[in-house]
Protein backbone atom coordinates (compact mmCIF):
# COMPACT_ATOMS: atom_id res chain seq x y z
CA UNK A 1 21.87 29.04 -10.15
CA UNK A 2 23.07 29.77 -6.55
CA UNK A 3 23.93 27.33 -3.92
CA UNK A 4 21.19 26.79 -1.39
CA UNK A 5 22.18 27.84 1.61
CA UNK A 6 21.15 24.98 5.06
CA UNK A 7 20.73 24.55 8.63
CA UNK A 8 21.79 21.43 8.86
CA UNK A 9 22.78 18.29 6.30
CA UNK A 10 22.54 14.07 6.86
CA UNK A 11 23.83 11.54 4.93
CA UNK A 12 21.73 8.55 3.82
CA UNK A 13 23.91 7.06 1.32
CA UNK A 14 24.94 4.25 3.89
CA UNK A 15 21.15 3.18 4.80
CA UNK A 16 18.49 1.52 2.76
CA UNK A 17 13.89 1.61 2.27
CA UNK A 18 12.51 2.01 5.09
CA UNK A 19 15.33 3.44 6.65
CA UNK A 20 16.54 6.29 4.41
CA UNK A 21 13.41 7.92 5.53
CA UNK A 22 13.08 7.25 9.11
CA UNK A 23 16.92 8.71 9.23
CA UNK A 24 15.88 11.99 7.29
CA UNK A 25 12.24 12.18 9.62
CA UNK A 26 14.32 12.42 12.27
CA UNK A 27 17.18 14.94 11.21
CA UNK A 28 14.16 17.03 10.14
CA UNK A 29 12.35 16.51 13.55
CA UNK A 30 15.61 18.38 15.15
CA UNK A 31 15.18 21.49 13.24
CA UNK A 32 13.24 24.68 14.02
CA UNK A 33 10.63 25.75 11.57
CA UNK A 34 11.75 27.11 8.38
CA UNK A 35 15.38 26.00 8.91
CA UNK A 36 16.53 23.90 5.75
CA UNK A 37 18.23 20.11 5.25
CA UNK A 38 20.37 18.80 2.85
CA UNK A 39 19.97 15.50 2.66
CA UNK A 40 22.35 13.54 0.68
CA UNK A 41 21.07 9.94 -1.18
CA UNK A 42 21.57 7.41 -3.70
CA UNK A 43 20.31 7.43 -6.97
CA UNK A 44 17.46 4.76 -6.85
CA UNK A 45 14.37 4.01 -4.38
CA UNK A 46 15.65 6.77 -2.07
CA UNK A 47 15.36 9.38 -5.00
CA UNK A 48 12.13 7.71 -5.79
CA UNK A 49 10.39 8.09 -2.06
CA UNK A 50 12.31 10.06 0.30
CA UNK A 51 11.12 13.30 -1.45
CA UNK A 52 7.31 11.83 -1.92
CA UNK A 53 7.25 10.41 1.95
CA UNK A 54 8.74 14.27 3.15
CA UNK A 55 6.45 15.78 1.18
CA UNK A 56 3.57 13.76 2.42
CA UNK A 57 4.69 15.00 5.65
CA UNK A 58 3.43 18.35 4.84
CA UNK A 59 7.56 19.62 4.33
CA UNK A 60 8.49 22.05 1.54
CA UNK A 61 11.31 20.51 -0.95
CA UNK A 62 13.10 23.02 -2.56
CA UNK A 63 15.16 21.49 -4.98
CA UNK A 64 16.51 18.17 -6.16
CA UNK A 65 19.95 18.64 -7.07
CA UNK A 66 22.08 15.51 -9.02
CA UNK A 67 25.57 14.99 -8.00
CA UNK A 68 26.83 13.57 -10.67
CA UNK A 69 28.49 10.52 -8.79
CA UNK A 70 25.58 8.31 -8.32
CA UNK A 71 24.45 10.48 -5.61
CA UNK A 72 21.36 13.24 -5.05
CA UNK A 73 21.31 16.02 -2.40
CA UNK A 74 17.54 16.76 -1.53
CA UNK A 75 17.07 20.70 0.26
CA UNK A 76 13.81 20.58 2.58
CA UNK A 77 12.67 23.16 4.20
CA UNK A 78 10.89 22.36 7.56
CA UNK A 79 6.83 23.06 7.84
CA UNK A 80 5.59 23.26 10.87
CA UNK A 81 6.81 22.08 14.17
């Protein structure tokens, strides 16, 4: 499968619930609509609600890709603006 192409990418592997979110809400708020993030997470609760709590958001996620070193990279593409 081809590489998704993004706008921009943030790394949440050094934050924790409730802030994994909060960082990626904000690297999404600095987009344009339609422009995608990569946003790179631990396996675990961030996996679990980071794509839920963008989603909820009214966001498009694209794909959930594993890393295969304990890590996830989640591709969103911004909804609205």
């Amino acid at each position: 499968m081809a590489e998704i192409s993004f706008d921009e990418q943030v790394d949440i592997t050094d934050k924790v619930c409730p802030l994994t979110f909060v960082k990626a809400k904000v690297s999404l708020e600095e987009l344009d609509e339609g422009q995608i993030l990569a946003i790179r997470m631990n396996d675990g609760e961030p996996v679990q609600n980071v794509p839920r709590s963008i989603k909820e958001e009214g966001h498009q996620i694209l794909k959930l890709e594993d890393n295969e070193d304990g890590t996830y990279t989640l591709y969103v593409k911004k909804v609205g603006d």
